[in-house]
C-alpha atoms as a PDB file:
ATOM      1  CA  UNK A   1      88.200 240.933 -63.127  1.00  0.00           C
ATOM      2  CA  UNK A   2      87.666 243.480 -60.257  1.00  0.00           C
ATOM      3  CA  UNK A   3      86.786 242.603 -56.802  1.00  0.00           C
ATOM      4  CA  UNK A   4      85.879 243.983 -53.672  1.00  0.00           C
ATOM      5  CA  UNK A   5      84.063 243.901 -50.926  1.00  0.00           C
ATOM      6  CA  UNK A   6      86.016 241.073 -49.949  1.00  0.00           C
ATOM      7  CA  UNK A   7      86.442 239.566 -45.909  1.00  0.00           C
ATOM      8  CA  UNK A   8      88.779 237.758 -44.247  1.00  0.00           C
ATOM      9  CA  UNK A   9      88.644 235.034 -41.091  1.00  0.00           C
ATOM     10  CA  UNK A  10      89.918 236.756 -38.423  1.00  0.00           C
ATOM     11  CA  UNK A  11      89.737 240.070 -39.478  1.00  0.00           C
ATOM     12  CA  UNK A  12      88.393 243.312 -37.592  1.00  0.00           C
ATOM     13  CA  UNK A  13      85.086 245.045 -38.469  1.00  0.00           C
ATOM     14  CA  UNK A  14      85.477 247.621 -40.461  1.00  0.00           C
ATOM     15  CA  UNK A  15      85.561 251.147 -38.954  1.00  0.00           C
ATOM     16  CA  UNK A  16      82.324 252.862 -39.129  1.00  0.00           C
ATOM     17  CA  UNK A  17      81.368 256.802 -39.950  1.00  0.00           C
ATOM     18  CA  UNK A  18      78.680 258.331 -38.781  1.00  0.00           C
ATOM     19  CA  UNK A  19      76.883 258.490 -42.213  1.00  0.00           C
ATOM     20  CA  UNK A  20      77.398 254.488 -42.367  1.00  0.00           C
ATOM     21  CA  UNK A  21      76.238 254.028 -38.849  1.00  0.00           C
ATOM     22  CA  UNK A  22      73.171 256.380 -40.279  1.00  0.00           C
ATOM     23  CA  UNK A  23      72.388 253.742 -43.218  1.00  0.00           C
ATOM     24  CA  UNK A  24      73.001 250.693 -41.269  1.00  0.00           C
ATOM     25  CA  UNK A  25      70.236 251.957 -39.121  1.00  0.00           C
ATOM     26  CA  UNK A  26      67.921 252.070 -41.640  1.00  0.00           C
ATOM     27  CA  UNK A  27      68.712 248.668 -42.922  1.00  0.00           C
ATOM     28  CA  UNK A  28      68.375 247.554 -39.568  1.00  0.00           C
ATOM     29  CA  UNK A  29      64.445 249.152 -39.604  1.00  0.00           C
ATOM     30  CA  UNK A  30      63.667 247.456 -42.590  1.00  0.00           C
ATOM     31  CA  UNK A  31      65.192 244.087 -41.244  1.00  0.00           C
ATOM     32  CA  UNK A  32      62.609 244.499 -38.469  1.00  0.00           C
ATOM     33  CA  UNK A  33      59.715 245.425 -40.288  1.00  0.00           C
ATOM     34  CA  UNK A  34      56.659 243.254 -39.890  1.00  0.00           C
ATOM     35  CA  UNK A  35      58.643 241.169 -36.843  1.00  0.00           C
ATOM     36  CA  UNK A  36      58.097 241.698 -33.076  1.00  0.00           C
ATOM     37  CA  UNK A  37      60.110 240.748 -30.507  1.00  0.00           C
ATOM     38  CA  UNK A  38      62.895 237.744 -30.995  1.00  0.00           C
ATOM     39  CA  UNK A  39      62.367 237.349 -34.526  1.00  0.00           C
ATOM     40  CA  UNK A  40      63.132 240.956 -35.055  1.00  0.00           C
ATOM     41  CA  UNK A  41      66.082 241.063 -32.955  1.00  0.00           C
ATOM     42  CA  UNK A  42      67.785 238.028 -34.354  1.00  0.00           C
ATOM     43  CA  UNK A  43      67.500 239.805 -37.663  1.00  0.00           C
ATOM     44  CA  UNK A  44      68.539 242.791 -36.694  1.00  0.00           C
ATOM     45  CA  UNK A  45      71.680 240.849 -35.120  1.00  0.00           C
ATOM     46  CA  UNK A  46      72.294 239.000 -38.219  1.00  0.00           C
ATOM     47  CA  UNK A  47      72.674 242.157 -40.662  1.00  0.00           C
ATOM     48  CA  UNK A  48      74.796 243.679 -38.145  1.00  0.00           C
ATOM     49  CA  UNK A  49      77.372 241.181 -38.331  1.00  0.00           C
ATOM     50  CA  UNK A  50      76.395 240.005 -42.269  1.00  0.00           C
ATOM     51  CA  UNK A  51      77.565 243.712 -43.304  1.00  0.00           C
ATOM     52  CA  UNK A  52      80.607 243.987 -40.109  1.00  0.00           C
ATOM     53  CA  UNK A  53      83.211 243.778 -42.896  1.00  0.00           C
ATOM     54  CA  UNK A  54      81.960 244.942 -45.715  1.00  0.00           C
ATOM     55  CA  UNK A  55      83.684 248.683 -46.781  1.00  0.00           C
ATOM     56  CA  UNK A  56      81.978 251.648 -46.540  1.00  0.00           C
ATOM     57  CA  UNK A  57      82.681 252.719 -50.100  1.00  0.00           C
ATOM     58  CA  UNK A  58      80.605 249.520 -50.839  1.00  0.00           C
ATOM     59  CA  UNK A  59      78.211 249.989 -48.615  1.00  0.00           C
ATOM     60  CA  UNK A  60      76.993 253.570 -49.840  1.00  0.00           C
ATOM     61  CA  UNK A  61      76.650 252.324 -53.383  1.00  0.00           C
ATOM     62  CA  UNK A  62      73.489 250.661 -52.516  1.00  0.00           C
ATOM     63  CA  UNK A  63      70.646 252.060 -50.595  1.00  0.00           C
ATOM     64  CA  UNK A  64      69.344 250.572 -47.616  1.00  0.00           C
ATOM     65  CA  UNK A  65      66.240 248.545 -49.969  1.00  0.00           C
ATOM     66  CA  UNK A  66      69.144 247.045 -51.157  1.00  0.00           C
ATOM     67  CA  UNK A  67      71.027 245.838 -48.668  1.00  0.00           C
ATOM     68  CA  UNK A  68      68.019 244.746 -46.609  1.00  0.00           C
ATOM     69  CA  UNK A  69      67.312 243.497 -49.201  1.00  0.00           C
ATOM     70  CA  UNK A  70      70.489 241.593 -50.094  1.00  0.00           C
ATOM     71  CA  UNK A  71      70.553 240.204 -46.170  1.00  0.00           C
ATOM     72  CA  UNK A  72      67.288 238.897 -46.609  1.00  0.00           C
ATOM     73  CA  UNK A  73      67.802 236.886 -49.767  1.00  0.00           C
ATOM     74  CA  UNK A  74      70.829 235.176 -48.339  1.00  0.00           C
ATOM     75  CA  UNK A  75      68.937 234.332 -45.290  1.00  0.00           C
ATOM     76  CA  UNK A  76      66.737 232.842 -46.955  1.00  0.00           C
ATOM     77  CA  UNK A  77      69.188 230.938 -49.069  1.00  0.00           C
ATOM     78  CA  UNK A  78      70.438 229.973 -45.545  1.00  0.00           C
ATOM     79  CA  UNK A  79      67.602 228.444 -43.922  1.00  0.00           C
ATOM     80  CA  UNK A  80      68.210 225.023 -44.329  1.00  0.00           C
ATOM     81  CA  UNK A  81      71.829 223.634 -44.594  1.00  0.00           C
ATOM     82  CA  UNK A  82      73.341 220.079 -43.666  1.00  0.00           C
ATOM     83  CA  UNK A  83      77.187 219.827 -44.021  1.00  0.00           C
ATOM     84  CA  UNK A  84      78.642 218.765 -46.579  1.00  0.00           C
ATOM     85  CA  UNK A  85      76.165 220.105 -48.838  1.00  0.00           C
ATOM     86  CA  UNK A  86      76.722 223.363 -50.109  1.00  0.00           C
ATOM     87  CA  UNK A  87      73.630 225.952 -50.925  1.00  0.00           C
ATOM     88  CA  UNK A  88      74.185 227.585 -53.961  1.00  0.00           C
ATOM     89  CA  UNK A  89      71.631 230.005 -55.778  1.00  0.00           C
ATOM     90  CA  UNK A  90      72.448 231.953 -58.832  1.00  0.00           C
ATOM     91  CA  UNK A  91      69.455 234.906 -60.004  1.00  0.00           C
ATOM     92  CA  UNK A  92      68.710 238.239 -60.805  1.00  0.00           C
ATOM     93  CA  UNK A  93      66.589 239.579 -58.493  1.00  0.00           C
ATOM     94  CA  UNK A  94      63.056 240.937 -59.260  1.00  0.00           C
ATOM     95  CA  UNK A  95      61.497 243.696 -57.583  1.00  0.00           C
ATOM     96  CA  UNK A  96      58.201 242.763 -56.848  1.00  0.00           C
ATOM     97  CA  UNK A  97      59.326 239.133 -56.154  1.00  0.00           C
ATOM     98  CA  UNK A  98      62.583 239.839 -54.675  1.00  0.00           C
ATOM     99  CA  UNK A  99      61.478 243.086 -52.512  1.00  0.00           C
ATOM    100  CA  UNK A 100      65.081 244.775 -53.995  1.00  0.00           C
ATOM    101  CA  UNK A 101      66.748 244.404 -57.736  1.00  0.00           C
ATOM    102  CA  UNK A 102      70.344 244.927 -59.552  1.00  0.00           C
ATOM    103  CA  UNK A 103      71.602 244.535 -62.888  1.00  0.00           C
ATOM    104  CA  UNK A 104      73.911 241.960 -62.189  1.00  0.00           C
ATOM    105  CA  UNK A 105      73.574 237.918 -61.517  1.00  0.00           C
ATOM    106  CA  UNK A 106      74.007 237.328 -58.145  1.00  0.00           C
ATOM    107  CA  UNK A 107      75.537 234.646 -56.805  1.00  0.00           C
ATOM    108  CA  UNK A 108      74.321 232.842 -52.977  1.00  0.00           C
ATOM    109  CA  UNK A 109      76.609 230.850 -51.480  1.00  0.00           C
ATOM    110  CA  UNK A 110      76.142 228.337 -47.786  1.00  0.00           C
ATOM    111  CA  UNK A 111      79.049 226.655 -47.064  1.00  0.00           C
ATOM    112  CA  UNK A 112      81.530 225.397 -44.368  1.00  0.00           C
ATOM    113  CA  UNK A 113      83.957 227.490 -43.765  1.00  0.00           C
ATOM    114  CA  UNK A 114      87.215 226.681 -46.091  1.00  0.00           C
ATOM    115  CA  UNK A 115      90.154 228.472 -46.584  1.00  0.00           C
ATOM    116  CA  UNK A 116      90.953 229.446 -50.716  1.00  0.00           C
ATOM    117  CA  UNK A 117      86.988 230.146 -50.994  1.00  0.00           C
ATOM    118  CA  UNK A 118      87.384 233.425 -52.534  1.00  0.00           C
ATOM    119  CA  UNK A 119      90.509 232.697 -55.342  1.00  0.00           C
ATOM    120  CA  UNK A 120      88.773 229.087 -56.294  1.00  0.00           C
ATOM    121  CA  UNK A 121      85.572 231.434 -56.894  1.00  0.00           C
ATOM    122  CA  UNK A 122      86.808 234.135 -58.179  1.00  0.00           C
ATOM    123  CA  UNK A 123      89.069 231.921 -60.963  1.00  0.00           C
ATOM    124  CA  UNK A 124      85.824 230.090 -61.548  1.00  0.00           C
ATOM    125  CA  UNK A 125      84.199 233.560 -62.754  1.00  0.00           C
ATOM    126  CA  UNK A 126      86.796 234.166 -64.143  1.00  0.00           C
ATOM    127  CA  UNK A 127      87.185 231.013 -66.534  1.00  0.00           C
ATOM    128  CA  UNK A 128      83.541 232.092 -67.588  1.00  0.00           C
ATOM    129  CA  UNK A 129      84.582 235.595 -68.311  1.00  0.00           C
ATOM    130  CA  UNK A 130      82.362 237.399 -65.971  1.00  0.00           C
ATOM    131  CA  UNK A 131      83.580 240.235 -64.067  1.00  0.00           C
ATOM    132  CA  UNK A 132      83.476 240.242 -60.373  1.00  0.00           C
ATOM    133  CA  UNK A 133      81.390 243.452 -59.069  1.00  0.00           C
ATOM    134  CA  UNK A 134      81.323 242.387 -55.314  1.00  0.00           C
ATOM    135  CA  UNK A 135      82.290 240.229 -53.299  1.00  0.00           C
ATOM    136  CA  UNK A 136      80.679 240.112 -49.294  1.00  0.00           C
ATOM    137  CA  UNK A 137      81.988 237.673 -47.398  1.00  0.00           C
ATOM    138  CA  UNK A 138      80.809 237.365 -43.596  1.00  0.00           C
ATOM    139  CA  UNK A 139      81.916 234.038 -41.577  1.00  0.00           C
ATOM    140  CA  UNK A 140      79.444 233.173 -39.172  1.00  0.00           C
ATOM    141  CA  UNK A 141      78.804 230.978 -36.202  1.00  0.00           C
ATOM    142  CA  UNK A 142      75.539 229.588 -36.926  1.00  0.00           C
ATOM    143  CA  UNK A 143      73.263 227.722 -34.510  1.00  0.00           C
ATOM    144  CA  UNK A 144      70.984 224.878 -36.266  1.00  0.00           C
ATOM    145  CA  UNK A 145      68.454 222.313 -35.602  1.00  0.00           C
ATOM    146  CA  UNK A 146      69.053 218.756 -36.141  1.00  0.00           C
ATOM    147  CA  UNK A 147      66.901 218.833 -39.466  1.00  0.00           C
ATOM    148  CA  UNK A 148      69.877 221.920 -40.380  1.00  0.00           C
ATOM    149  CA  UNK A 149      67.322 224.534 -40.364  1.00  0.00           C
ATOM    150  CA  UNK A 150      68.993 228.037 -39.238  1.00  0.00           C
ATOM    151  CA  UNK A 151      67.939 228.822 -35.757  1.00  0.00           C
ATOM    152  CA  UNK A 152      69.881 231.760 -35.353  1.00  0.00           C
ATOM    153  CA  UNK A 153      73.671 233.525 -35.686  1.00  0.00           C
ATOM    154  CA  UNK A 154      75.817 233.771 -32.599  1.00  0.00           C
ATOM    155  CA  UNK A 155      78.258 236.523 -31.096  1.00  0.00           C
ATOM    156  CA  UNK A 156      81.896 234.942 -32.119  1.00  0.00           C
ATOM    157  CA  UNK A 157      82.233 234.791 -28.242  1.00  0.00           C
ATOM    158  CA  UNK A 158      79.663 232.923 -27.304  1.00  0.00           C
ATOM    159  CA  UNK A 159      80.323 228.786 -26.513  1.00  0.00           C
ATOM    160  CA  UNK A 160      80.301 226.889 -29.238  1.00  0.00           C
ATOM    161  CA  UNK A 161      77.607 224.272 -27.884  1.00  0.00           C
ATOM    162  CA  UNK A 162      76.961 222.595 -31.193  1.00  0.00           C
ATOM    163  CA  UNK A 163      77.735 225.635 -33.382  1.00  0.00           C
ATOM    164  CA  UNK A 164      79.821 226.204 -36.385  1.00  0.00           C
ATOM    165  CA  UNK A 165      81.632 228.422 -38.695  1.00  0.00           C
ATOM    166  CA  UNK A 166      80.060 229.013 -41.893  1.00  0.00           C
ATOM    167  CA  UNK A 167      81.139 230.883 -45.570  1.00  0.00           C
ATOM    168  CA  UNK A 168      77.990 232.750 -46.662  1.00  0.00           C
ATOM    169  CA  UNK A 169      79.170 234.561 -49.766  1.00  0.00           C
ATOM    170  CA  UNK A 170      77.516 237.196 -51.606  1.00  0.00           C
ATOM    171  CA  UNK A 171      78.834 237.447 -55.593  1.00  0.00           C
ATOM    172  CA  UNK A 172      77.761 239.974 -58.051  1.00  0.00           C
ATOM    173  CA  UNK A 173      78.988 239.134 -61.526  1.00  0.00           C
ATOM    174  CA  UNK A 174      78.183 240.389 -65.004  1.00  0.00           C
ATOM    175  CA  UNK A 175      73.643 239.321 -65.933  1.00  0.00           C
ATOM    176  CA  UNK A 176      73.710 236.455 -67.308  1.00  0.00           C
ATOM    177  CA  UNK A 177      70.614 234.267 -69.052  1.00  0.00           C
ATOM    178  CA  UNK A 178      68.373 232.308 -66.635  1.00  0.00           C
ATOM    179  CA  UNK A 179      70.291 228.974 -68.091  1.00  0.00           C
ATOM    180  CA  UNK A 180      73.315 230.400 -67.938  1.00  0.00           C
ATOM    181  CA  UNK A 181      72.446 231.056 -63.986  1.00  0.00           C
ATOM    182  CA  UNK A 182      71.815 227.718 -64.216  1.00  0.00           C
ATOM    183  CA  UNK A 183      74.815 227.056 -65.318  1.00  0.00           C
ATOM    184  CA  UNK A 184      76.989 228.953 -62.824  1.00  0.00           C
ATOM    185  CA  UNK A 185      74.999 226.802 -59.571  1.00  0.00           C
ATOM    186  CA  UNK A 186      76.472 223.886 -61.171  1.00  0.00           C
ATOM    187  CA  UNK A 187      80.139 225.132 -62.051  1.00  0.00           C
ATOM    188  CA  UNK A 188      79.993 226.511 -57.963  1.00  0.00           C
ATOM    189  CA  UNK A 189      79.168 223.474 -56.872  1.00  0.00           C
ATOM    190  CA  UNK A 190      81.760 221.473 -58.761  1.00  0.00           C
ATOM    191  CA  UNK A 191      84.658 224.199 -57.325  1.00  0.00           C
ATOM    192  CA  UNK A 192      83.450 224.165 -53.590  1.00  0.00           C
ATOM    193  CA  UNK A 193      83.489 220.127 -54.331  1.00  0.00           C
ATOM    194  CA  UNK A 194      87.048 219.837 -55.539  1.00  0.00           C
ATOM    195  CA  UNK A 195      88.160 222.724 -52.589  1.00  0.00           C
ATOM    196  CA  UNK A 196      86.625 220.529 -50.045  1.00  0.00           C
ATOM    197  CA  UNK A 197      88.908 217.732 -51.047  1.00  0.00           C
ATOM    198  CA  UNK A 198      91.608 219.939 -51.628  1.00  0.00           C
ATOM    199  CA  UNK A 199      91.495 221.197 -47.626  1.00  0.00           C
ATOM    200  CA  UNK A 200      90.885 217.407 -46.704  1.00  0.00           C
ATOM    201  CA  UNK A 201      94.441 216.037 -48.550  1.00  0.00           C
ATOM    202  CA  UNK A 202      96.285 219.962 -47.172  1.00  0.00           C
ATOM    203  CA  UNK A 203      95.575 220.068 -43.326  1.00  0.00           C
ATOM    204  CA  UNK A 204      97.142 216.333 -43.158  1.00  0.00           C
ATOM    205  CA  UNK A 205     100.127 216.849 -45.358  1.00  0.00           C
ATOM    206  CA  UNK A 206     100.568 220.071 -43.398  1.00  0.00           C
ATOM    207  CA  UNK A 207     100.704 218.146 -40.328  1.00  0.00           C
ATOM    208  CA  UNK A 208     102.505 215.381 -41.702  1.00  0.00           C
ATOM    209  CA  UNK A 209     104.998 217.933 -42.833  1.00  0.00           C
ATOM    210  CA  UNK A 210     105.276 219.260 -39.179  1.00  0.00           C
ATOM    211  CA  UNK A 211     106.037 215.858 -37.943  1.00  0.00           C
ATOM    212  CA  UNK A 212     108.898 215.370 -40.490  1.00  0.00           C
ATOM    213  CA  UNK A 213     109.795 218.639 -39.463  1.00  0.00           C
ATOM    214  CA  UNK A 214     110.079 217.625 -35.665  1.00  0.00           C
ATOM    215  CA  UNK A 215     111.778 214.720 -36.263  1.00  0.00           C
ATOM    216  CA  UNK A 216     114.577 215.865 -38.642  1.00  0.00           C
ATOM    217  CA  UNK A 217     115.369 218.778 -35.397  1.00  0.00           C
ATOM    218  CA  UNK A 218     115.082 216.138 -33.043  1.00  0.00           C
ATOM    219  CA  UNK A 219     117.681 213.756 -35.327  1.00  0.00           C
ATOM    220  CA  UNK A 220     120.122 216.746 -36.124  1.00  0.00           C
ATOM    221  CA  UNK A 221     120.026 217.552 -32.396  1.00  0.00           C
ATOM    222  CA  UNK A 222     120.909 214.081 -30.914  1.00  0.00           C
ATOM    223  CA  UNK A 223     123.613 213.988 -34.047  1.00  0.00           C
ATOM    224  CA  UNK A 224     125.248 217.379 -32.714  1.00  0.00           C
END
């Protein structure tokens, strides 16, 4: 399976040209259209740091429809989200419906941010047999409401006051049928399941580990 595309927590935007810069701006203008003030800066914001990581060679094999139209779909896919309850939306866009099309399934994913996202999805699409095209993978910190409904995306300096750090991942595999889109929501949700309780048993074994660690340096010390 090939992917790319793919991001990393922690890791640096990627370095612009000026012929990105140029397309970004354009996606940016579409992101805007038909919005006035706030509203058109928070989505401008948004697509700024929804493509930060994404390479250029990826970025120039779509047109800016496209990836306006991509940011816009997985905001929308966004808008309401509780913890602990993962969004997933498998489709092939339309578009008239959609505003923006592809010939692959794609694959919209809300979710807290884990670590082993991308290999637990990736072998998932890969037990199916469907090639991964792309992979976009921006972590967020996301302000919500108390009903989860997406207020807007912070700057990762900004305080955290009640924020958090979300996976919002962007998959393009092989079409598939409309059931077998089906299909893939449910396998997603059964892998970001069984990661979730994978994380829960690792971060206290890892600090378990590091106490056992501790003490046996502590022991071997007093014994020397």
């Amino acid at each position: 399976s090939r992917s790319v595309g793919y991001t990393w927590e922690g890791s640096m935007p990627v370095k612009r040209d000026l012929k990105t810069d140029a397309l970004l701006k354009q996606v940016s203008k579409l992101m805007r259209a038909g919005l006035k003030g706030g509203k058109a800066t928070t989505m401008v914001h948004y697509a700024d740091q929804y493509f930060a990581h994404m390479p250029p060679q990826d970025i120039h094999a779509r047109d800016a429809e496209t990836l306006a139209g991509i940011a816009k779909s997985h905001w929308q896919t966004a808008a309401v989200h509780r913890p602990g309850k993962p969004s997933v939306r498998a489709y092939r866009p339309d578009g008239k419906k959609d505003g923006w099309s592809s010939n692959h399934t794609i694959v919209e994913i809300v979710t807290e941010d884990m670590p082993f996202l991308v290999d637990s999805l990736s072998s998932e699409m890969n037990r199916r047999g469907l090639t991964v095209h792309l992979i976009v993978h921006p972590i967020l910190k996301v302000k919500r409401d108390s009903k989860g409904r997406l207020v807007r995306i912070m700057d990762a300096g900004e305080p955290e006051d009640g924020a958090r750090m979300e996976s919002w991942m962007h998959v393009e595999v092989d079409e598939e049928t409309p059931d077998g889109e089906r299909d893939i929501e449910q396998g997603v949700l059964k892998v970001l399941e069984d990661v979730r309780a994978s994380v829960e048993d690792w971060r206290p074994m890892r600090e378990r580990m590091g106490q056992v660690i501790d003490d046996f340096r502590q022991t071997a010390g007093a014994a020397a």
